[in-house]
C-alpha atoms as a PDB file:
ATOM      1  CA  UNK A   1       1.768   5.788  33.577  1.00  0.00           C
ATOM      2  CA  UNK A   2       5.408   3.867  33.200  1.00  0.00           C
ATOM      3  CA  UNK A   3       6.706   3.141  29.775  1.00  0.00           C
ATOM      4  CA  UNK A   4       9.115   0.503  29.587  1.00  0.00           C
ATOM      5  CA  UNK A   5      12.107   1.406  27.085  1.00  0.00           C
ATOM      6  CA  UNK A   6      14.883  -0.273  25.853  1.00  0.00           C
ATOM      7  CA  UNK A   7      18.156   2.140  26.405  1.00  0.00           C
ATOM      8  CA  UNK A   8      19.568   1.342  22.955  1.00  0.00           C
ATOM      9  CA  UNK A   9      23.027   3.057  22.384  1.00  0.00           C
ATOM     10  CA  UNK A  10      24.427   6.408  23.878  1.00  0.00           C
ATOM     11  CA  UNK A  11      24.442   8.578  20.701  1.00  0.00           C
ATOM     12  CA  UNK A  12      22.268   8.766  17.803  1.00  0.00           C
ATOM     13  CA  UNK A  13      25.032   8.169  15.700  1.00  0.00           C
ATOM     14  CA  UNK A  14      25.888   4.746  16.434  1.00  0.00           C
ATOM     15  CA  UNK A  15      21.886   3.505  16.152  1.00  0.00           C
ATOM     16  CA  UNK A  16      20.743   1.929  12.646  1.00  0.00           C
ATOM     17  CA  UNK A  17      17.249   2.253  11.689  1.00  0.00           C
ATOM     18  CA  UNK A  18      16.019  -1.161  11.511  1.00  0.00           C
ATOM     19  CA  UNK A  19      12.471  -1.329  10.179  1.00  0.00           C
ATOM     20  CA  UNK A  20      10.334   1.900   9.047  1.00  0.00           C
ATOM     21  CA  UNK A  21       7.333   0.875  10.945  1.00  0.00           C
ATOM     22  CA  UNK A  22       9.144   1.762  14.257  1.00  0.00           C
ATOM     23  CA  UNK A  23       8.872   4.686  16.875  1.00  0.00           C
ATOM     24  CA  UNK A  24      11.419   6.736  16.485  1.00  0.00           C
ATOM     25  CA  UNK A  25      13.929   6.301  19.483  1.00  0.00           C
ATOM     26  CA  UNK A  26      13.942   9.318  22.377  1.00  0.00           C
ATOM     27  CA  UNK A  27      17.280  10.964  22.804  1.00  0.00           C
ATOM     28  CA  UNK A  28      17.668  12.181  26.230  1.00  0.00           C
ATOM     29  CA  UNK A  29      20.493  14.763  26.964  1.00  0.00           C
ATOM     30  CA  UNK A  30      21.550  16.224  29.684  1.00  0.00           C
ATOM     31  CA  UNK A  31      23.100  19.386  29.595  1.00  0.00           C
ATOM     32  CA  UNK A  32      24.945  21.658  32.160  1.00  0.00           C
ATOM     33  CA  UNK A  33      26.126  25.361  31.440  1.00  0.00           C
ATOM     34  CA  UNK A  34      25.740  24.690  27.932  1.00  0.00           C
ATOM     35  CA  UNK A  35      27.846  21.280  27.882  1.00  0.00           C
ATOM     36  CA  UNK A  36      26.400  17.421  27.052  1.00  0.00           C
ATOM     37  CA  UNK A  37      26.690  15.879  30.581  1.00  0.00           C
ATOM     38  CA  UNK A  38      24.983  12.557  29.916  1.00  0.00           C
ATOM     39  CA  UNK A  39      22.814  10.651  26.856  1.00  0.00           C
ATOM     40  CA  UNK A  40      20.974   7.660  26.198  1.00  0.00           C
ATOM     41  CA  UNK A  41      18.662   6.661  23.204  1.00  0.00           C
ATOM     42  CA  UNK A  42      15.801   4.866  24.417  1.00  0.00           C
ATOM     43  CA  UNK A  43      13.317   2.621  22.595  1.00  0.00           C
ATOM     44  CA  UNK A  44       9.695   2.565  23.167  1.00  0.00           C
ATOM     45  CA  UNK A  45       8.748  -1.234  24.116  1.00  0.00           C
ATOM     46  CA  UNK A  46       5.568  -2.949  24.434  1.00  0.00           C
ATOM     47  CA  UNK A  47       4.474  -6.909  25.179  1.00  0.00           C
ATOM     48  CA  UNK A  48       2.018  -9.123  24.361  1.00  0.00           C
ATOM     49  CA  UNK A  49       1.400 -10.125  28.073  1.00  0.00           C
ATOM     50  CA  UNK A  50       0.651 -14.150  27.543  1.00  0.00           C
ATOM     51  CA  UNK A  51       0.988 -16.426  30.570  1.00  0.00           C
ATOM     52  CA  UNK A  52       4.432 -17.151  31.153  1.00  0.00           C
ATOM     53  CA  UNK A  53       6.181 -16.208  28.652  1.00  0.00           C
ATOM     54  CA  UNK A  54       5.267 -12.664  27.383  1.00  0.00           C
ATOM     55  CA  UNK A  55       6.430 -11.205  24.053  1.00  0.00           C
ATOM     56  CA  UNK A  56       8.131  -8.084  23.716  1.00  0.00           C
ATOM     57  CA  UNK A  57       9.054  -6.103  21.275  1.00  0.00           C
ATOM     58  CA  UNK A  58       9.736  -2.170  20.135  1.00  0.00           C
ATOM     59  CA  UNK A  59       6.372  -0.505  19.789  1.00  0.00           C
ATOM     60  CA  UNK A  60       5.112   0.244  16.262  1.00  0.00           C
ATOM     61  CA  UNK A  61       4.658   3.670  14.809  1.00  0.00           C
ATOM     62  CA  UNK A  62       0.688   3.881  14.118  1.00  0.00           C
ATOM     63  CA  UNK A  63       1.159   6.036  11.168  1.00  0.00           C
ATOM     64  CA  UNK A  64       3.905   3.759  10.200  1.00  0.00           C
ATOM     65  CA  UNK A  65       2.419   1.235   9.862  1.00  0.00           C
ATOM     66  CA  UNK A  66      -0.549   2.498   8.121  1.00  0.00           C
ATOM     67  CA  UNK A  67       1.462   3.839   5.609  1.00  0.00           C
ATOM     68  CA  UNK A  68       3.218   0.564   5.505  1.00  0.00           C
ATOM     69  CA  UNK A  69      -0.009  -1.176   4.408  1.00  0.00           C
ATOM     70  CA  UNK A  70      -0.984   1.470   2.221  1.00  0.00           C
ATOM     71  CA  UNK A  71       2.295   1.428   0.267  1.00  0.00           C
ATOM     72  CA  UNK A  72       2.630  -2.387   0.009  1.00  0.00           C
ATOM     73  CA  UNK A  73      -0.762  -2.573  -1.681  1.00  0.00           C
ATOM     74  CA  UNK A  74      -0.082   0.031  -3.863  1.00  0.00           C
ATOM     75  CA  UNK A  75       2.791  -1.728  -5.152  1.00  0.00           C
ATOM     76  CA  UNK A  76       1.266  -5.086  -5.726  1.00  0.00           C
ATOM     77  CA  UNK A  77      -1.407  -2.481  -7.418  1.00  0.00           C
ATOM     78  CA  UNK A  78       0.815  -0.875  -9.905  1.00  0.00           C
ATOM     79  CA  UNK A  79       2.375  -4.075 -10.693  1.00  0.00           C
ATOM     80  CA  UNK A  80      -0.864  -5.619 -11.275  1.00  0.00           C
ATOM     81  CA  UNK A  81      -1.576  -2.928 -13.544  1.00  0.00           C
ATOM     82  CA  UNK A  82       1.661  -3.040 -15.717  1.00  0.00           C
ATOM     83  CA  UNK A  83       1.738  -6.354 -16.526  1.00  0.00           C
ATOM     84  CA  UNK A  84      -1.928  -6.965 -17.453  1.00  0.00           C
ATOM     85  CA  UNK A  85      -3.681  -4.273 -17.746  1.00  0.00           C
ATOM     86  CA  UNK A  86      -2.289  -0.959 -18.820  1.00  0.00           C
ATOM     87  CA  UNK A  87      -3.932  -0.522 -21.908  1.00  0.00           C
ATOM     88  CA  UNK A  88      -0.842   0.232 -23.836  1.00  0.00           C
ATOM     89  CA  UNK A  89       0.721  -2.986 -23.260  1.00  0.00           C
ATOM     90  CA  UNK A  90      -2.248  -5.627 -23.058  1.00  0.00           C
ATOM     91  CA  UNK A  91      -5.335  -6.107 -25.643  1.00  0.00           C
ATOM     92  CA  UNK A  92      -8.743  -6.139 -24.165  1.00  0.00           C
ATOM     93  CA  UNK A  93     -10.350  -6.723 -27.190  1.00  0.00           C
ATOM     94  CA  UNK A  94     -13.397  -9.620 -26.993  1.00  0.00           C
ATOM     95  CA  UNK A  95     -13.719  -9.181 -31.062  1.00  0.00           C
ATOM     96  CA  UNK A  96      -9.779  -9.819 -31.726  1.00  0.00           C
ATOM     97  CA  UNK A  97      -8.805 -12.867 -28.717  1.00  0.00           C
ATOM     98  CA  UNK A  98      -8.246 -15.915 -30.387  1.00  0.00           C
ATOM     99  CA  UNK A  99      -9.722 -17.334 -26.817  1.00  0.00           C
ATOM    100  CA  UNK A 100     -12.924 -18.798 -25.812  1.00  0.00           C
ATOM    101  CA  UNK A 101     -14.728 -15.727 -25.070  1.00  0.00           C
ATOM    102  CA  UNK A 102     -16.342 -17.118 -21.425  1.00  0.00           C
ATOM    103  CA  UNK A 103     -12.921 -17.775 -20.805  1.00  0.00           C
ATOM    104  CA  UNK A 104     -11.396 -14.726 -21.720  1.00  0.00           C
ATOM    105  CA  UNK A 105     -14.089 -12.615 -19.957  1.00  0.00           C
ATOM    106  CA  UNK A 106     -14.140 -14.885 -16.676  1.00  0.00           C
ATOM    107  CA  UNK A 107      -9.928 -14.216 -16.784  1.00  0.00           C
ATOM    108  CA  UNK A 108      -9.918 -10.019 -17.372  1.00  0.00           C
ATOM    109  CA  UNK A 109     -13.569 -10.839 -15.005  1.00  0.00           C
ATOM    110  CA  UNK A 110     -10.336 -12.189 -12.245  1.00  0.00           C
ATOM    111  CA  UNK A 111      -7.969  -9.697 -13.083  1.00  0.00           C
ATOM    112  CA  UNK A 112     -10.059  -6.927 -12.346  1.00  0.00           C
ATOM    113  CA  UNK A 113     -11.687  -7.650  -9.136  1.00  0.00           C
ATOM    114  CA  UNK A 114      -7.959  -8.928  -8.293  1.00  0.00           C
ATOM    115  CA  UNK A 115      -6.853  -5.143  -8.602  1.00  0.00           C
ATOM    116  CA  UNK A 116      -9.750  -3.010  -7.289  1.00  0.00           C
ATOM    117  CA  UNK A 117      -9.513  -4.871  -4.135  1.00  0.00           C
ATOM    118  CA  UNK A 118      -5.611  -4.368  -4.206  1.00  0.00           C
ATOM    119  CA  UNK A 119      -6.538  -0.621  -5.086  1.00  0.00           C
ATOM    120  CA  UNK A 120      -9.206  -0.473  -2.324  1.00  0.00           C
ATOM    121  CA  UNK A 121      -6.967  -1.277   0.542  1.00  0.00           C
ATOM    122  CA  UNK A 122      -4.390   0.757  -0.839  1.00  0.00           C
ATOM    123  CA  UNK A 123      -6.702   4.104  -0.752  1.00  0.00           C
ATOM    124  CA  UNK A 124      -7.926   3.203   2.722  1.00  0.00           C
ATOM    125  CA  UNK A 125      -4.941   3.028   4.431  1.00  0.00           C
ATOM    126  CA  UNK A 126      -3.706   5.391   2.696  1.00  0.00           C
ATOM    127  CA  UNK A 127      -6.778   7.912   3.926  1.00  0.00           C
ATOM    128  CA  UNK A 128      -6.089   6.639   7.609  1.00  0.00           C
ATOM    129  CA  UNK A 129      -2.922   7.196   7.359  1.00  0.00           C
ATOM    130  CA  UNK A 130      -3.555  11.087   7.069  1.00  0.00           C
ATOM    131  CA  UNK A 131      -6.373  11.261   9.652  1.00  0.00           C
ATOM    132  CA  UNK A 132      -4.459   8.808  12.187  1.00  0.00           C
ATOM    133  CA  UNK A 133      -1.429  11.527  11.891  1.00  0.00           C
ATOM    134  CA  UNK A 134      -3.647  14.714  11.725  1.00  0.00           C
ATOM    135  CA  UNK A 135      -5.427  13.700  14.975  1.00  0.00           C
ATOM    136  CA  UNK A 136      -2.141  12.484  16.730  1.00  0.00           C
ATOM    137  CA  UNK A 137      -0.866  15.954  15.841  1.00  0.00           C
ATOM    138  CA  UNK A 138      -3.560  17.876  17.708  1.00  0.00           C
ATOM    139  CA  UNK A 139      -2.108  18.648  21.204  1.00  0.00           C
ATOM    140  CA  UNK A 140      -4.499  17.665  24.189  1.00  0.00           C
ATOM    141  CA  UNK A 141      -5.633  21.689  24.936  1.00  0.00           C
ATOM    142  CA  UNK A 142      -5.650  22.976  21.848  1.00  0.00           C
ATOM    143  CA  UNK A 143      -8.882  24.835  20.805  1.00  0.00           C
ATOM    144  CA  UNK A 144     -10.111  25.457  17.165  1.00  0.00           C
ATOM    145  CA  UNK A 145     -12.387  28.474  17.055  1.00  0.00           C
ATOM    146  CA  UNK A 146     -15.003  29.165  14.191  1.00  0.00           C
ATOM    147  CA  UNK A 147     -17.770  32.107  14.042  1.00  0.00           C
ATOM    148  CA  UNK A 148     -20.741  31.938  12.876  1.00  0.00           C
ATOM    149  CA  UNK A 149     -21.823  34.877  11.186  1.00  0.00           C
ATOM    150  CA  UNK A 150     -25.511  33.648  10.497  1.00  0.00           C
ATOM    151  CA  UNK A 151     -25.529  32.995  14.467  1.00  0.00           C
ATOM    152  CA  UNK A 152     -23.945  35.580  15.722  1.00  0.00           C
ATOM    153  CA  UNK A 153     -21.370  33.286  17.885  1.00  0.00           C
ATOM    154  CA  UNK A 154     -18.275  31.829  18.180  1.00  0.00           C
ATOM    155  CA  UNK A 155     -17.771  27.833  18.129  1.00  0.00           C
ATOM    156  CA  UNK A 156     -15.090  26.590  20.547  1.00  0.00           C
ATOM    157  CA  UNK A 157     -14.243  23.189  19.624  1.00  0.00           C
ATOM    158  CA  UNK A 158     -11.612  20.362  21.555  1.00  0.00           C
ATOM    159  CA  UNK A 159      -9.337  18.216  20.528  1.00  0.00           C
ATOM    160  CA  UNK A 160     -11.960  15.528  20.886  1.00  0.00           C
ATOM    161  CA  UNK A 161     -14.437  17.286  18.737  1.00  0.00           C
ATOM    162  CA  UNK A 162     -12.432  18.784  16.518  1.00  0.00           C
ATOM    163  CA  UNK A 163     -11.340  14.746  15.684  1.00  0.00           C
ATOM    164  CA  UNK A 164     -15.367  13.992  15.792  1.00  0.00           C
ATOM    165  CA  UNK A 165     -16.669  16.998  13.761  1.00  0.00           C
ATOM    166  CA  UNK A 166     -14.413  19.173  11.973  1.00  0.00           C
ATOM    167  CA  UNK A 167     -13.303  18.266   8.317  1.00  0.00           C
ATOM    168  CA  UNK A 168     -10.242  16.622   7.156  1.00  0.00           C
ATOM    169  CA  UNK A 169     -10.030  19.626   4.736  1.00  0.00           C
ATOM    170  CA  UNK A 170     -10.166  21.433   7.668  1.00  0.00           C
ATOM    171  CA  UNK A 171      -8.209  20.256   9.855  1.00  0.00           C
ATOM    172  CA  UNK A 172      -5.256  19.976   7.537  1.00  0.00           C
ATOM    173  CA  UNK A 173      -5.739  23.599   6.298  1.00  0.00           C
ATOM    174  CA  UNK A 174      -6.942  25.743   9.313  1.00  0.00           C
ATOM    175  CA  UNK A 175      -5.422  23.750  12.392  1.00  0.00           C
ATOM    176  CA  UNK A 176      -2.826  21.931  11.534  1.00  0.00           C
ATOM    177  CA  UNK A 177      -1.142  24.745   9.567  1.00  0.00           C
ATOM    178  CA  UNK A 178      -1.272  26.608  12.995  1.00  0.00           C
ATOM    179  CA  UNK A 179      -0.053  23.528  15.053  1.00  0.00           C
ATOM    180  CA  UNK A 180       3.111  23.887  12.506  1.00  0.00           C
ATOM    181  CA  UNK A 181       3.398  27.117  11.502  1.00  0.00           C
ATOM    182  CA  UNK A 182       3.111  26.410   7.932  1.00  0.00           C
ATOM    183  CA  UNK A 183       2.134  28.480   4.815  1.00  0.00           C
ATOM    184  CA  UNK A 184      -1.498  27.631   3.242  1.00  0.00           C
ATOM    185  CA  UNK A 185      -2.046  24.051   1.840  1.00  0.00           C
ATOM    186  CA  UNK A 186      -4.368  24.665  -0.502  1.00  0.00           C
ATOM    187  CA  UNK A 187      -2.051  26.344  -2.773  1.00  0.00           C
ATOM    188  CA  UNK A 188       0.438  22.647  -2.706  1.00  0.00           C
ATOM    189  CA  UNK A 189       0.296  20.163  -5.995  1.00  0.00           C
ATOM    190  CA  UNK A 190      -0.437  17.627  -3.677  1.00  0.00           C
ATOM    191  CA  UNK A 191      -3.790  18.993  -2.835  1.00  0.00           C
ATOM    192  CA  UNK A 192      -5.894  18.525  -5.579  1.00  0.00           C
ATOM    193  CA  UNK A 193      -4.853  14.836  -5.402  1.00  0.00           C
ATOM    194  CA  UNK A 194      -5.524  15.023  -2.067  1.00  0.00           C
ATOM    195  CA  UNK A 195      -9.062  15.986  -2.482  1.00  0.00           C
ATOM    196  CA  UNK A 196      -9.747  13.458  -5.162  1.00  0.00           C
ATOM    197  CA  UNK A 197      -7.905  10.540  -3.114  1.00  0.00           C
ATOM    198  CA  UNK A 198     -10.606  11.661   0.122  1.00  0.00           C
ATOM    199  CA  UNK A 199     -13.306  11.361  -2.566  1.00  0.00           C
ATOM    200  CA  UNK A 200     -13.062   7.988  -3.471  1.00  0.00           C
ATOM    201  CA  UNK A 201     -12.065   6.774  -0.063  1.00  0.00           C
ATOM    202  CA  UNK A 202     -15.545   8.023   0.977  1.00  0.00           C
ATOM    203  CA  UNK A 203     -17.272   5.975  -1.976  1.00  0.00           C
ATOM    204  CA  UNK A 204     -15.681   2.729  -0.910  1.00  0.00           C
ATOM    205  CA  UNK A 205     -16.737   3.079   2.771  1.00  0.00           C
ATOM    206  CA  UNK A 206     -20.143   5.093   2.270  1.00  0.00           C
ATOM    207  CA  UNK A 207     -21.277   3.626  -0.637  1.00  0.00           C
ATOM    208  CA  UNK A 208     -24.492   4.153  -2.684  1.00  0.00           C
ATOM    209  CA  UNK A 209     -26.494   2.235  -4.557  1.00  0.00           C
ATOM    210  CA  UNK A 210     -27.168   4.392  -7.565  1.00  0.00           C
ATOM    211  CA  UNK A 211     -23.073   4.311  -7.655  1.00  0.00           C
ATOM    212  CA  UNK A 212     -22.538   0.815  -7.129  1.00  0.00           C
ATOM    213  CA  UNK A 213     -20.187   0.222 -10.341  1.00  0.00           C
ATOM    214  CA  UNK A 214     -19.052   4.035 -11.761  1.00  0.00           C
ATOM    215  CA  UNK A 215     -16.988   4.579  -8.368  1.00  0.00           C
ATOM    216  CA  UNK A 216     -14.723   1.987  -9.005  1.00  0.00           C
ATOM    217  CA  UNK A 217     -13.947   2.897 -12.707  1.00  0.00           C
ATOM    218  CA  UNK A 218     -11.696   5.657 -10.993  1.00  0.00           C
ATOM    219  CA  UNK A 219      -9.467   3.278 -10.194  1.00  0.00           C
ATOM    220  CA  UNK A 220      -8.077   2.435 -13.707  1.00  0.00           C
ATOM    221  CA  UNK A 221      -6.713   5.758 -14.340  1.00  0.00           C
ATOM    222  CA  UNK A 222      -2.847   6.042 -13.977  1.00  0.00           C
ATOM    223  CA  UNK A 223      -3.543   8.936 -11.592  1.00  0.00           C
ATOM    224  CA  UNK A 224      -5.079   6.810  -9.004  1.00  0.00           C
ATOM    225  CA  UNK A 225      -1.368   6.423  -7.667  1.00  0.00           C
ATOM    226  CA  UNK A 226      -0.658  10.119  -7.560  1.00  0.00           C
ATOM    227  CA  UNK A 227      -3.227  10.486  -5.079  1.00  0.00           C
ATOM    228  CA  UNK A 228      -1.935   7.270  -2.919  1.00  0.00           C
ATOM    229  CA  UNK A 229       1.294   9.045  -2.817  1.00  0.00           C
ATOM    230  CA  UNK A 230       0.307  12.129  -1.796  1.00  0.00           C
ATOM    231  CA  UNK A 231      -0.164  11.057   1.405  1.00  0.00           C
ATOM    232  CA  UNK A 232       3.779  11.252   2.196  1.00  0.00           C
ATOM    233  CA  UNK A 233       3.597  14.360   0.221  1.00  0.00           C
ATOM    234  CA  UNK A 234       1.083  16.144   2.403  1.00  0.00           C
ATOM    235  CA  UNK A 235       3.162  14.410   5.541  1.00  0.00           C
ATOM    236  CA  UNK A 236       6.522  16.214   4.336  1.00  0.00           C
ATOM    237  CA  UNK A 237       4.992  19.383   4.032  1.00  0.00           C
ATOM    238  CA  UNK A 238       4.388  19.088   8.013  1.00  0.00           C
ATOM    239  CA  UNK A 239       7.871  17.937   8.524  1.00  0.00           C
ATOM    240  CA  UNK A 240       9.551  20.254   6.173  1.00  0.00           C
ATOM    241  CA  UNK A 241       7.685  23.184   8.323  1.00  0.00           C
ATOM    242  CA  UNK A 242       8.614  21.701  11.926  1.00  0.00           C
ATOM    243  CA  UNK A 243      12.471  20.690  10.536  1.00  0.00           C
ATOM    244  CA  UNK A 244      12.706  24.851   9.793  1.00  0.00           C
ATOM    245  CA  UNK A 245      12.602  25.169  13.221  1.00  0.00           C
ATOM    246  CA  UNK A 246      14.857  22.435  14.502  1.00  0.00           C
ATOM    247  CA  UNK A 247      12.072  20.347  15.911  1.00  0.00           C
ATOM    248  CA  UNK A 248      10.107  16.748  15.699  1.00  0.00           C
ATOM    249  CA  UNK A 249       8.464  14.246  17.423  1.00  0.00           C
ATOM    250  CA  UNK A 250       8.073  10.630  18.094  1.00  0.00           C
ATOM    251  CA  UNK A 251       4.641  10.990  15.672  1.00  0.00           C
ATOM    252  CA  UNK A 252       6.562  10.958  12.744  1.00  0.00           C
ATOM    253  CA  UNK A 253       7.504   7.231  10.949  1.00  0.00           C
ATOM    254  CA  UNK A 254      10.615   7.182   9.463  1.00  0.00           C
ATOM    255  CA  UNK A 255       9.109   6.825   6.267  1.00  0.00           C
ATOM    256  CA  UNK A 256       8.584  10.459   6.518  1.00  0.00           C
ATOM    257  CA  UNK A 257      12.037  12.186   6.723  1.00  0.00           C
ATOM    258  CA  UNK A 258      14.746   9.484   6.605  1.00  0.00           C
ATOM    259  CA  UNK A 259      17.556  11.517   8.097  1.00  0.00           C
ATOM    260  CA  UNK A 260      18.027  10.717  11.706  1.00  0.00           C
ATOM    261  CA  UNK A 261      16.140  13.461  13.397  1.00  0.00           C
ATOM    262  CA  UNK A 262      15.546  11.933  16.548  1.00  0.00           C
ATOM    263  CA  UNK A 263      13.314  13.542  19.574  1.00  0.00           C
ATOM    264  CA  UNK A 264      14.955  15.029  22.162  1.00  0.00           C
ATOM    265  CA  UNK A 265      13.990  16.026  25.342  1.00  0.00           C
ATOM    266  CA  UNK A 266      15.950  16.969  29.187  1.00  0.00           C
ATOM    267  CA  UNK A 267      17.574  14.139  30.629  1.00  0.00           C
ATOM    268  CA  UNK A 268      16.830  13.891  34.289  1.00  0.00           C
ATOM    269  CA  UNK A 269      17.840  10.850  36.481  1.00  0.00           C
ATOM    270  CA  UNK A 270      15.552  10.922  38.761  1.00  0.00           C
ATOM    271  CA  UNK A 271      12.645  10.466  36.713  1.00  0.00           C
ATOM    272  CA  UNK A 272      13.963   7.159  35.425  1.00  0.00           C
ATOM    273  CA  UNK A 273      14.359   3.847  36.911  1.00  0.00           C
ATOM    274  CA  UNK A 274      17.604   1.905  35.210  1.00  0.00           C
ATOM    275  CA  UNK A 275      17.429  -1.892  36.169  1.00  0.00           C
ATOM    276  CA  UNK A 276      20.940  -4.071  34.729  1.00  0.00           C
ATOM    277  CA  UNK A 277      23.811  -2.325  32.669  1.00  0.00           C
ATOM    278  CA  UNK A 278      23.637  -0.071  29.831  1.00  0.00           C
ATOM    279  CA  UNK A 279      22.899  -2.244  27.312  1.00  0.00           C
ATOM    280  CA  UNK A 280      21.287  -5.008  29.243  1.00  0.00           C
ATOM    281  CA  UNK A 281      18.719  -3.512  30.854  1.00  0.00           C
ATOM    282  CA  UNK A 282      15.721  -1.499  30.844  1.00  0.00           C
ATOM    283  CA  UNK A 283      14.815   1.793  31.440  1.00  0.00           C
ATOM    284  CA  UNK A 284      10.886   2.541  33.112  1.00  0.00           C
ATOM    285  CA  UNK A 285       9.404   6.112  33.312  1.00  0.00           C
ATOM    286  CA  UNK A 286       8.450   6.873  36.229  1.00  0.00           C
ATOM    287  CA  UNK A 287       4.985   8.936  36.727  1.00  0.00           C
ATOM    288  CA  UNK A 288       5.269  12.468  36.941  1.00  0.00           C
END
């Protein structure tokens, strides 16, 4: 399949990061007896193909962007929050307001479905956000095997079921801590917020009707944004382990690691198609 790419700038050095939603850019090097013979950094690109006059533009980072969404609600969230309803700063009192109490109710009745749908999305994307980057992480042949000692037999799963039928829990702390070589999850801070911010995503999207009003009341603790950020927490953790071993990938948003650790890989010319100058043109990958 060709990619179309955008060859950028020659070094990693001279390129800015632009937007945090973004794929990371590709470094390609080419190296002879141990000495840089050639290098490009190349930009994903994708279009919009309408007639005529197609638009293009650098291809988003899925996880990126899901964290992008995640964060922004959390923010409008928190601010929500401070200003009118941390109950430190703001009286909730029906006895004590000096208002009309229909009024006051049908206000704080405003405010509060304002911020658990604020909350809501926030926790959701938040949630995808780990399972979009756990699943991308998960290399096409890799097998996860599990015994089953009532059984007798061992359980062979693919990347396809593992996505379909193994646990986030998991996933996170039996396969992806072999993908990266890490040391056990489980025993991170981030994990017990983890856990609880997997827990309440699962009550908004499989909800129950002898729950229908408790779940929410989670939400109004201050901790509720400890678990939304421990998404990038758990994300680090990854990157921490790969960085250790002088190695990433385009998976990771820059969210995640803002130094410019770019991907690398062997620069070969044959294997690319260069149409107009350096900076002018673009650059298509051919099949392999």
């Amino acid at each position: 399949m060709k990619k179309n790419s955008l060859v950028y700038c020659i070094n990693p050095s001279q390129y800015e990061i632009f937007d945090e939603r973004i794929n990371k850019p590709i470094w390609h090097r080419k190296l002879e007896q141990g000495q840089e013979t050639g290098s490009m950094v190349s930009q994903e690109m994708d279009e919009i193909n309408f007639p005529k006059n197609p638009f293009e533009f650098f291809a988003p980072n899925n996880v990126g962007m899901l964290l992008s969404i995640s964060q922004r609600y959390r923010k409008l969230a928190r601010e929500l929050y401070d200003e009118k309803i941390n109950p430190k700063k703001n009286n909730h009192s029906l006895v004590e307001t000096d208002m009309d109490k229909k009024k006051f109710l049908q206000e704080k009745s405003i405010i509060a479905a304002d911020y658990i749908e604020l909350i809501q999305i926030s926790i959701v994307f938040a949630y995808t956000a780990i399972e979009s980057f756990v699943n991308l992480s998960i290399p096409d042949d890799y097998k996860y095997e599990v015994k089953v000692k009532n059984k007798g037999i061992t359980e062979i799963y693919d990347k396809v079921a593992i996505e379909r039928w193994v646990s986030m829990g998991d996933k996170l702390s039996n396969i992806l801590t072999d993908i990266y070589s890490t040391s056990k999850i489980e025993s991170q801070k981030f994990w017990s917020n983890l856990k609880s911010l997997e827990k309440n995503r699962h009550n908004i999207i499989h909800q129950k009707s002898i729950n229908r009003t408790e779940f929410y009341k989670e939400y109004f603790k201050e901790s509720i944004f400890n678990q939304i950020d421990c998404v990038q927490s758990v994300m680090q953790f990854f990157y921490d382990a790969q960085s250790k071993e002088k190695k990433t990938n385009p998976l990771w948003p820059w969210a995640i690691g803002k130094e410019k650790k770019f991907p690398t890989t062997g620069f070969e010319s044959e294997n690319f198609e260069v149409i107009g100058n350096l900076y002018e043109g673009k650059k298509k990958t051919k099949k392999r």
